[in-house]
PDB file of N, CA and C in Angstrom:
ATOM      1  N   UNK A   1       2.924   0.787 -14.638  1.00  0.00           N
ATOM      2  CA  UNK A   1       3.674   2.020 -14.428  1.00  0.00           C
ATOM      3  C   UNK A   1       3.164   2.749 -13.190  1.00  0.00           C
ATOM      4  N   UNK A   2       1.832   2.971 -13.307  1.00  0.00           N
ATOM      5  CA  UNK A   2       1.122   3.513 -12.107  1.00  0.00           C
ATOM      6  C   UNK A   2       1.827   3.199 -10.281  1.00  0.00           C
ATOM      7  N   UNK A   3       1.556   1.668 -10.523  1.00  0.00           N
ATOM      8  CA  UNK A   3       1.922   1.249  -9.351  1.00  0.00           C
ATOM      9  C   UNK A   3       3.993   1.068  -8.862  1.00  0.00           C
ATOM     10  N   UNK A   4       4.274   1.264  -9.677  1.00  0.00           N
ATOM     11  CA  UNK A   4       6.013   1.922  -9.495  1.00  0.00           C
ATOM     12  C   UNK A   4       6.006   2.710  -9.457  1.00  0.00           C
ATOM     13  N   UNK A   5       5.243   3.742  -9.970  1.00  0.00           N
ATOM     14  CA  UNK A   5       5.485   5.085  -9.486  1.00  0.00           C
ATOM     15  C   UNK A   5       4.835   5.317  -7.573  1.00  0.00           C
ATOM     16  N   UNK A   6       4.015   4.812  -7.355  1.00  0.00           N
ATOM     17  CA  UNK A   6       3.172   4.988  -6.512  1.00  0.00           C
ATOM     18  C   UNK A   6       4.515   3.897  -4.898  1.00  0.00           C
ATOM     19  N   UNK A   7       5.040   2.887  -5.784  1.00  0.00           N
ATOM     20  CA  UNK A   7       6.085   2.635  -5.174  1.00  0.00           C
ATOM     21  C   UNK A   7       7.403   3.135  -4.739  1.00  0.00           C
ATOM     22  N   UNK A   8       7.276   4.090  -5.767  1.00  0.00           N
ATOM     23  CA  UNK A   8       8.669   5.147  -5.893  1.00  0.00           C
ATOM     24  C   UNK A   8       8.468   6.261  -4.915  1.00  0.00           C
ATOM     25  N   UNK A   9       7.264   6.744  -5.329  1.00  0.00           N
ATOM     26  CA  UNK A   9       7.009   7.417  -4.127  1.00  0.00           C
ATOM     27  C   UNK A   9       7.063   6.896  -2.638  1.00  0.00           C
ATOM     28  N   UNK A  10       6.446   6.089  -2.681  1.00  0.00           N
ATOM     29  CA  UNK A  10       6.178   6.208  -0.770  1.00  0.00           C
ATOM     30  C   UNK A  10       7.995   5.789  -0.417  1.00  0.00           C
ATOM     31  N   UNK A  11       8.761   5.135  -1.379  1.00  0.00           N
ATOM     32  CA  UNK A  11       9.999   4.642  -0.755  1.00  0.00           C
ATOM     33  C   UNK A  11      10.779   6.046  -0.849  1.00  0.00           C
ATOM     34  N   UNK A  12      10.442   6.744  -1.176  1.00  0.00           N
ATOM     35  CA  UNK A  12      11.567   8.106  -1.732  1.00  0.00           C
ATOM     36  C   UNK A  12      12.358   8.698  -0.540  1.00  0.00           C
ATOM     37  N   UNK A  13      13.101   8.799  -0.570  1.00  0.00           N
ATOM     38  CA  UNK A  13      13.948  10.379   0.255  1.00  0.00           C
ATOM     39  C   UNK A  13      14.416  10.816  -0.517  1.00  0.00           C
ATOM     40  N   UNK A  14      14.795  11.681   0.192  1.00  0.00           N
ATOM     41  CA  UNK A  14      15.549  13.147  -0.198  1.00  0.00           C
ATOM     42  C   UNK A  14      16.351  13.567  -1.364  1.00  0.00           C
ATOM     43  N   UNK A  15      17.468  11.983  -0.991  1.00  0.00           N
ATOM     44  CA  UNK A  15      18.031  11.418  -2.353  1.00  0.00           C
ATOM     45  C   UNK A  15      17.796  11.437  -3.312  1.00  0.00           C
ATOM     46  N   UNK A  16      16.763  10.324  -3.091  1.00  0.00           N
ATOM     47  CA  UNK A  16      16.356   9.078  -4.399  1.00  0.00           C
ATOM     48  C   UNK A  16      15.358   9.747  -5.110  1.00  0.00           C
ATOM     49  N   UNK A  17      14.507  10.813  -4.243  1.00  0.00           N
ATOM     50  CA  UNK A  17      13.576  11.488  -4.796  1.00  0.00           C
ATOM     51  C   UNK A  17      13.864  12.328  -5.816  1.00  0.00           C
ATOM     52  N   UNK A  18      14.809  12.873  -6.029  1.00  0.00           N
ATOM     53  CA  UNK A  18      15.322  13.369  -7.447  1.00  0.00           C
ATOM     54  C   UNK A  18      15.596  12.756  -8.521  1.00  0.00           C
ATOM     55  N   UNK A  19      15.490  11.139  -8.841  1.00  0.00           N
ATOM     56  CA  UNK A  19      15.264  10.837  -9.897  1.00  0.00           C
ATOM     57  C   UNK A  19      14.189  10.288 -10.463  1.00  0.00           C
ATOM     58  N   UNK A  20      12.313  10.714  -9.554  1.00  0.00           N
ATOM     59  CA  UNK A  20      11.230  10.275  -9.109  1.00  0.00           C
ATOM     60  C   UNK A  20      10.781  11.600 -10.297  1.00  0.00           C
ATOM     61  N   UNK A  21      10.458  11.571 -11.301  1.00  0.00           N
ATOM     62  CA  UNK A  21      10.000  12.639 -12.187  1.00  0.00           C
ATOM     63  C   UNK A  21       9.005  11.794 -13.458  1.00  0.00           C
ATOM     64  N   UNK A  22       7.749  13.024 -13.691  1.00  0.00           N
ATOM     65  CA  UNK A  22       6.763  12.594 -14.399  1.00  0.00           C
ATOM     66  C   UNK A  22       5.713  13.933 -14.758  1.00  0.00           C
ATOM     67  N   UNK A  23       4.956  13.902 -14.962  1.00  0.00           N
ATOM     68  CA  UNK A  23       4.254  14.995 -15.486  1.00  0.00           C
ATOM     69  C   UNK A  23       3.597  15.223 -13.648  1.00  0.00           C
ATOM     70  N   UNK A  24       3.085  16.906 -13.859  1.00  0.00           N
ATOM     71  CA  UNK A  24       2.709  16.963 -12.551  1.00  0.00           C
ATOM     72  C   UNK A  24       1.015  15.775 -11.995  1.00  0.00           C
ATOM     73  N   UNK A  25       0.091  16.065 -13.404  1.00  0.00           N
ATOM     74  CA  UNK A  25      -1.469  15.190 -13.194  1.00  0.00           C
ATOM     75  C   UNK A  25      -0.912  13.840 -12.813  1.00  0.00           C
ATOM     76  N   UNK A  26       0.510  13.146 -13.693  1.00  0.00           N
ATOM     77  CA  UNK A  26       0.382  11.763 -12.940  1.00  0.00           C
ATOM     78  C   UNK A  26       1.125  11.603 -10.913  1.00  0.00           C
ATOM     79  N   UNK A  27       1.756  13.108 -11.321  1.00  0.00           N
ATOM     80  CA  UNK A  27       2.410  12.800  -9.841  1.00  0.00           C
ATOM     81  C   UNK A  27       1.204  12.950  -8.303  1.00  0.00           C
ATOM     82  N   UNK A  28       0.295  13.982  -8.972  1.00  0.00           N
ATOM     83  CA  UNK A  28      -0.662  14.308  -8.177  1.00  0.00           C
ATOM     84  C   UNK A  28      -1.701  13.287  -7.679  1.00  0.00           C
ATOM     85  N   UNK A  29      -1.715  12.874  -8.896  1.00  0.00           N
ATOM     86  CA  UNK A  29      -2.635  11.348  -8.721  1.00  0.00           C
ATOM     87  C   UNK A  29      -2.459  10.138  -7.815  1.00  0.00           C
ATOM     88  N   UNK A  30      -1.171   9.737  -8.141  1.00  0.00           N
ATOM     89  CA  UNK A  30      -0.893   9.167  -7.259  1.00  0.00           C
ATOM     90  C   UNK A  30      -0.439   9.700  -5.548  1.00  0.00           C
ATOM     91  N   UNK A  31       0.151  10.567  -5.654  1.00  0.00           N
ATOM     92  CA  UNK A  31      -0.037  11.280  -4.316  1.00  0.00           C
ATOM     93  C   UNK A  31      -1.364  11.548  -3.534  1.00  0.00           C
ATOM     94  N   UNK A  32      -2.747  11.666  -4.278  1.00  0.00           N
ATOM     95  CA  UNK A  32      -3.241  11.721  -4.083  1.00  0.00           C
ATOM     96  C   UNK A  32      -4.478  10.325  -3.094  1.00  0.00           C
ATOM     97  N   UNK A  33      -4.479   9.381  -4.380  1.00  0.00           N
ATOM     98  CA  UNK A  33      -4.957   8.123  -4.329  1.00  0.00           C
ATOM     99  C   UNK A  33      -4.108   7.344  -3.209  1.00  0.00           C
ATOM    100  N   UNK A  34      -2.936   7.308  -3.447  1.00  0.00           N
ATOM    101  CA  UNK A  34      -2.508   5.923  -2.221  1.00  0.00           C
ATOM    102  C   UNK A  34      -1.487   6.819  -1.128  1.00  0.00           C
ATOM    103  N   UNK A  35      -1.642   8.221  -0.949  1.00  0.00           N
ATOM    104  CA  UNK A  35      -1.263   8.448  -0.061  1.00  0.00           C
ATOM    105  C   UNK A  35      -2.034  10.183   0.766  1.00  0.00           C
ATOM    106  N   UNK A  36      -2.977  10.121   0.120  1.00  0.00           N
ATOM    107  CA  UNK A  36      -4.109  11.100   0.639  1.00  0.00           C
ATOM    108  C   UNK A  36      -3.288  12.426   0.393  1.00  0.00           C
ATOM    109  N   UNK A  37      -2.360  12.605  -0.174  1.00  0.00           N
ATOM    110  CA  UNK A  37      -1.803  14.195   0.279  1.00  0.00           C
ATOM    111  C   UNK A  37      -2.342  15.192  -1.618  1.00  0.00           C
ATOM    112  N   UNK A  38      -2.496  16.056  -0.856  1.00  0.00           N
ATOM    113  CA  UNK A  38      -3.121  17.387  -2.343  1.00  0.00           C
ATOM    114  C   UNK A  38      -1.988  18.281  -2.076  1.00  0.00           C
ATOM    115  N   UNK A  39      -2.347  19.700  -3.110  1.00  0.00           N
ATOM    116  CA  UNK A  39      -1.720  20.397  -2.935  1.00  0.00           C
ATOM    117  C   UNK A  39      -2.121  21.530  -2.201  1.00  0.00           C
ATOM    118  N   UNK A  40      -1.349  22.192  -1.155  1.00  0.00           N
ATOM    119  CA  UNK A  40      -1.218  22.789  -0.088  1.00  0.00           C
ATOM    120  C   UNK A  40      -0.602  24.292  -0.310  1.00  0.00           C
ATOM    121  N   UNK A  41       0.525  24.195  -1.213  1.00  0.00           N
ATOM    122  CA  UNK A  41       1.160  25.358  -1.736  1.00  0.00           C
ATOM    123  C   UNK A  41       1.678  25.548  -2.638  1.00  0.00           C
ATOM    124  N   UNK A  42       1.513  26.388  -3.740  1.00  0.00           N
ATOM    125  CA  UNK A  42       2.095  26.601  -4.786  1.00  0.00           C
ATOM    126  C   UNK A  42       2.694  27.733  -5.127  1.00  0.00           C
ATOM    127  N   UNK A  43       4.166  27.763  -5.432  1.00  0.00           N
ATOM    128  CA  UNK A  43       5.113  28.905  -5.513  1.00  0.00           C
ATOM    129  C   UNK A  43       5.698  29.124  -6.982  1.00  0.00           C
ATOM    130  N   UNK A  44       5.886  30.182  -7.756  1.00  0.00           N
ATOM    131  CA  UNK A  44       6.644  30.303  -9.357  1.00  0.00           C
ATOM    132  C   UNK A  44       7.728  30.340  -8.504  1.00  0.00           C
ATOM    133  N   UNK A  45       8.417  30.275  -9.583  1.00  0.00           N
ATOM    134  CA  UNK A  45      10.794  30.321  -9.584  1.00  0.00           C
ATOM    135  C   UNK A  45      10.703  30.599 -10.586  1.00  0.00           C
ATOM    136  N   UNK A  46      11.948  31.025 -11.058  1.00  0.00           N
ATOM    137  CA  UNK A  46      12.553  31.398 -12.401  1.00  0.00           C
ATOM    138  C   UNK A  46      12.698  30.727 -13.160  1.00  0.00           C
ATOM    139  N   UNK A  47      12.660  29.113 -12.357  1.00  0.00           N
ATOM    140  CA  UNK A  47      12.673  28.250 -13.549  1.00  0.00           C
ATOM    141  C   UNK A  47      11.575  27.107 -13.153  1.00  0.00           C
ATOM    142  N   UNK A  48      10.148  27.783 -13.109  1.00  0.00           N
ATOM    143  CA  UNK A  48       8.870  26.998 -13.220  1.00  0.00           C
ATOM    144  C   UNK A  48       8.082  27.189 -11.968  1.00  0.00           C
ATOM    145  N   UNK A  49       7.827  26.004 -11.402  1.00  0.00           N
ATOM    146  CA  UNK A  49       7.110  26.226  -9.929  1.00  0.00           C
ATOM    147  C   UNK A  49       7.304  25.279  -8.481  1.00  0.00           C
ATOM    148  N   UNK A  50       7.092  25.665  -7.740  1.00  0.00           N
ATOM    149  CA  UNK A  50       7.398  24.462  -6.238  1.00  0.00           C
ATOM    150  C   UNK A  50       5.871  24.220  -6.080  1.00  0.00           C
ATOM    151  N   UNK A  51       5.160  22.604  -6.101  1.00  0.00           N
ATOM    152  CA  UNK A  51       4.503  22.472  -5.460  1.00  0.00           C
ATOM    153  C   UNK A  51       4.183  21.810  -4.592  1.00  0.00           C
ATOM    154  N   UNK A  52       4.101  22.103  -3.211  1.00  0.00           N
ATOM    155  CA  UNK A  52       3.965  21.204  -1.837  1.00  0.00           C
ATOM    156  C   UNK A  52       2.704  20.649  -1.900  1.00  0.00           C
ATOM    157  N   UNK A  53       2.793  19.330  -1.454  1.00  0.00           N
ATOM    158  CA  UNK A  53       1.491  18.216  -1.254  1.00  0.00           C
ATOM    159  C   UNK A  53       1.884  18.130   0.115  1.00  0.00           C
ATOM    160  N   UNK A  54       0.331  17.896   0.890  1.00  0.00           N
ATOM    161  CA  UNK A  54       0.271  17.404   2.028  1.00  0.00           C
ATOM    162  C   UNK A  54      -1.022  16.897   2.525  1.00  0.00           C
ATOM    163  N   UNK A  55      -0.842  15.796   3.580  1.00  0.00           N
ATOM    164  CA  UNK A  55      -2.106  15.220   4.070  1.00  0.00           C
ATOM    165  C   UNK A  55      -2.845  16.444   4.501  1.00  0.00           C
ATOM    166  N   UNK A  56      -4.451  16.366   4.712  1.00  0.00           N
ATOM    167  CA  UNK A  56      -5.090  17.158   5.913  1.00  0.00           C
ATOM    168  C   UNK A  56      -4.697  17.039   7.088  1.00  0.00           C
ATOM    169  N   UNK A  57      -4.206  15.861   7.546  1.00  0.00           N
ATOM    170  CA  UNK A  57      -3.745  15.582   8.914  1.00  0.00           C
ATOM    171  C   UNK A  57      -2.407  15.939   9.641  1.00  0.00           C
ATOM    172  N   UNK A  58      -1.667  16.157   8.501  1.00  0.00           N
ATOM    173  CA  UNK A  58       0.004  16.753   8.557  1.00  0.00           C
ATOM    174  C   UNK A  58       0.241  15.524   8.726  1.00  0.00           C
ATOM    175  N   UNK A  59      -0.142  14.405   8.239  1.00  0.00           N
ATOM    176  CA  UNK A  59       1.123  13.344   8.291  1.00  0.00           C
ATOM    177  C   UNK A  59       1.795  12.861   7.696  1.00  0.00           C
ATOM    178  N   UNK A  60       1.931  13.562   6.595  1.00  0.00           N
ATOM    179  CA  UNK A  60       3.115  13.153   5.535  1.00  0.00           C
ATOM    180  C   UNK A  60       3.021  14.303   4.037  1.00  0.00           C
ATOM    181  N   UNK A  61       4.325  14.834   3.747  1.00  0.00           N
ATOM    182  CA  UNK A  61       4.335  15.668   2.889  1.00  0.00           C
ATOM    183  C   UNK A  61       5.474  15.622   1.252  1.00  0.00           C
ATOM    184  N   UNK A  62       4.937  15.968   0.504  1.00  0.00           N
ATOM    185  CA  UNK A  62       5.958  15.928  -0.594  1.00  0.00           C
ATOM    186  C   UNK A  62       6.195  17.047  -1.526  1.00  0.00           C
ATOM    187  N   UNK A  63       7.138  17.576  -2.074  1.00  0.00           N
ATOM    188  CA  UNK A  63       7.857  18.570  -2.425  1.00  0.00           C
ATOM    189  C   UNK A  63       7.836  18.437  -3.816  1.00  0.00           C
ATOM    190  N   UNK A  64       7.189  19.117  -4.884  1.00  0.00           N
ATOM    191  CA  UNK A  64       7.784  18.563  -6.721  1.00  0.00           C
ATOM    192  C   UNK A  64       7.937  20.135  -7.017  1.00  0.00           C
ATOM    193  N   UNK A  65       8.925  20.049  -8.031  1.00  0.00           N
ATOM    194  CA  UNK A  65       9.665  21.257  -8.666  1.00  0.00           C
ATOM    195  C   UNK A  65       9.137  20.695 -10.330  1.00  0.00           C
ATOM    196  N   UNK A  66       8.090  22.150 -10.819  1.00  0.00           N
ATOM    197  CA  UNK A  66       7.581  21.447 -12.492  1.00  0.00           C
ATOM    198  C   UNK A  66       8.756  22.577 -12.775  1.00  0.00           C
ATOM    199  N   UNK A  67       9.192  21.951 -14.024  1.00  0.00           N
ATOM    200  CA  UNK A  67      10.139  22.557 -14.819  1.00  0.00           C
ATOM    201  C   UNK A  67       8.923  23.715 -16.203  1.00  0.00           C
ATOM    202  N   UNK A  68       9.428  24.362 -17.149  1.00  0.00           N
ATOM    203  CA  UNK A  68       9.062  24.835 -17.501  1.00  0.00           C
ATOM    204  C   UNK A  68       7.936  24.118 -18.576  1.00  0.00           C
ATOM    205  N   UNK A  69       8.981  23.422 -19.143  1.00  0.00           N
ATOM    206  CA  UNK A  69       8.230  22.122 -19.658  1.00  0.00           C
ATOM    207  C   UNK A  69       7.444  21.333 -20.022  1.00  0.00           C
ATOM    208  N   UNK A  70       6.912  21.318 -18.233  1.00  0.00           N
ATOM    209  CA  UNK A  70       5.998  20.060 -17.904  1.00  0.00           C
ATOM    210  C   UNK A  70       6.728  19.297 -17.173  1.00  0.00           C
ATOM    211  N   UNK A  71       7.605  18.891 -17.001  1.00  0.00           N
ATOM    212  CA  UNK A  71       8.340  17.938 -16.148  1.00  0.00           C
ATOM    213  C   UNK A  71       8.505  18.058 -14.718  1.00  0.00           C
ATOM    214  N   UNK A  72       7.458  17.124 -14.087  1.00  0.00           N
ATOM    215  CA  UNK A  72       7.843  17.355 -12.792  1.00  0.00           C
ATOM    216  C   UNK A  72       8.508  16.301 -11.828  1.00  0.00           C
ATOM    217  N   UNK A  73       9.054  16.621 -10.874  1.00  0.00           N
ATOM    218  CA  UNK A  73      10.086  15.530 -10.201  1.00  0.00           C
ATOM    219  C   UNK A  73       9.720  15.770  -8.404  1.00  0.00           C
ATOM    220  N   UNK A  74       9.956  14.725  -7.941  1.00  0.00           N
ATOM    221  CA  UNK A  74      10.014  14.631  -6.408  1.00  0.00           C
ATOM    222  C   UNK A  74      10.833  14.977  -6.112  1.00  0.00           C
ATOM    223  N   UNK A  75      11.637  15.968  -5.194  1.00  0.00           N
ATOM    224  CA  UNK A  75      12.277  16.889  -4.628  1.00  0.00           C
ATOM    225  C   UNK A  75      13.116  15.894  -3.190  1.00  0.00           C
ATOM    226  N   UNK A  76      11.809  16.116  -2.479  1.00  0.00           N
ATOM    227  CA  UNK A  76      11.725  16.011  -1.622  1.00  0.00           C
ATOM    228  C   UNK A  76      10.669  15.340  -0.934  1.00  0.00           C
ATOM    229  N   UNK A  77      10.438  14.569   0.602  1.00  0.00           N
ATOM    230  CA  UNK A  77       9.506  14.312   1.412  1.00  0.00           C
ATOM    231  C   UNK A  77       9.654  14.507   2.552  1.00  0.00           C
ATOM    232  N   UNK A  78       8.394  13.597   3.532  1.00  0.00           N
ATOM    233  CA  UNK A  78       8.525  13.449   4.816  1.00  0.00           C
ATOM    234  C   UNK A  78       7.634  13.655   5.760  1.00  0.00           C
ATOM    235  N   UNK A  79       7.745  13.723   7.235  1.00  0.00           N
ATOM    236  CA  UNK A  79       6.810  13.548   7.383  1.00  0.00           C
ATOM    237  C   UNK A  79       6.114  14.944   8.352  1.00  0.00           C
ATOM    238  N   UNK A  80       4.632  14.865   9.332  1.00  0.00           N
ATOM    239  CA  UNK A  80       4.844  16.236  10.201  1.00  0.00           C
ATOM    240  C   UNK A  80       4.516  17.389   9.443  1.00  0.00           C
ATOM    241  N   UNK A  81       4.086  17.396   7.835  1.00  0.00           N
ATOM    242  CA  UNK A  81       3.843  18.846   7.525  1.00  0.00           C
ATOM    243  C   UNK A  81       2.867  19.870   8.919  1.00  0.00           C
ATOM    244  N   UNK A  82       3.439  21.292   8.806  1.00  0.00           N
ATOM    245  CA  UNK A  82       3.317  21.949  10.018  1.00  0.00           C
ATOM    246  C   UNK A  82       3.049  23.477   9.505  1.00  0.00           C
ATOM    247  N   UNK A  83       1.521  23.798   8.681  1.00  0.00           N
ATOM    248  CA  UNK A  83       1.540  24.862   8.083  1.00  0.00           C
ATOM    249  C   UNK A  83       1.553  26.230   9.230  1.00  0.00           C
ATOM    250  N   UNK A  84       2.426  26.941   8.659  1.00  0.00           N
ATOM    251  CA  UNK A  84       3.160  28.554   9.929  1.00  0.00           C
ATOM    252  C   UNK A  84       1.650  29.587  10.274  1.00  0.00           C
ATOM    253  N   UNK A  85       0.651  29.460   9.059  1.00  0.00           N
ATOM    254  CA  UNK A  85      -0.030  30.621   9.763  1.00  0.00           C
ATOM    255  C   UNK A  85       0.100  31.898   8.615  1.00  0.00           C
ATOM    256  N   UNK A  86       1.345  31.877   7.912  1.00  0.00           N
ATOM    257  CA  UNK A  86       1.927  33.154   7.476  1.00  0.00           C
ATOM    258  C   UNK A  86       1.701  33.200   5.902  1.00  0.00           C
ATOM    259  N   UNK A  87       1.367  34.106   5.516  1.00  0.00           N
ATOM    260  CA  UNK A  87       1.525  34.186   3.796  1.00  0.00           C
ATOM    261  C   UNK A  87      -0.085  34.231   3.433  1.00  0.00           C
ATOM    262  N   UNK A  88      -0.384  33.908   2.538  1.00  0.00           N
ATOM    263  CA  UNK A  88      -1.689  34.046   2.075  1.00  0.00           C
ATOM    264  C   UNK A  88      -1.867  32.653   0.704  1.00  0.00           C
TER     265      UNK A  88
END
């Protein structure tokens, strides 16, 4: 399972990445392990939270939306993360 997910990921876009969903510890993990990226930013919504992963290097970033739940899903990716400076 590990390694399909870890496959799912690196193949994902934008698309496909919305049907890329799992708890956030296993998504992190693997984001973590075979593609170096942590989390960078974390935002609430009304309906749970956004959390952005990204390399130290800005070279590649990923987007998961946890539902209230527990359920979290790949959003989004790509590459170039480019933190603004702004916010705290």
């Amino acid at each position: 399972m590990r390694w399909l997910l870890a496959a799912l990921v690196l193949a994902a876009t934008p698309a496909s990445a919305q049907n890329l969903c799992a708890t956030l510890d296993k998504i992190a993990d693997v984001l973590r392990e075979d593609h170096r990226e942590v989390p960078v930013q974390i935002g609430d919504t009304r309906a749970g939270q956004v959390v952005v992963f990204a390399t130290p290097d800005g070279g590649t970033w990923t987007i998961v939306v946890v539902s209230p739940d527990g359920r979290a899903c790949v959003v989004s990716d790509g590459k170039r993360w480019r933190a603004t400076g702004r916010g705290a």
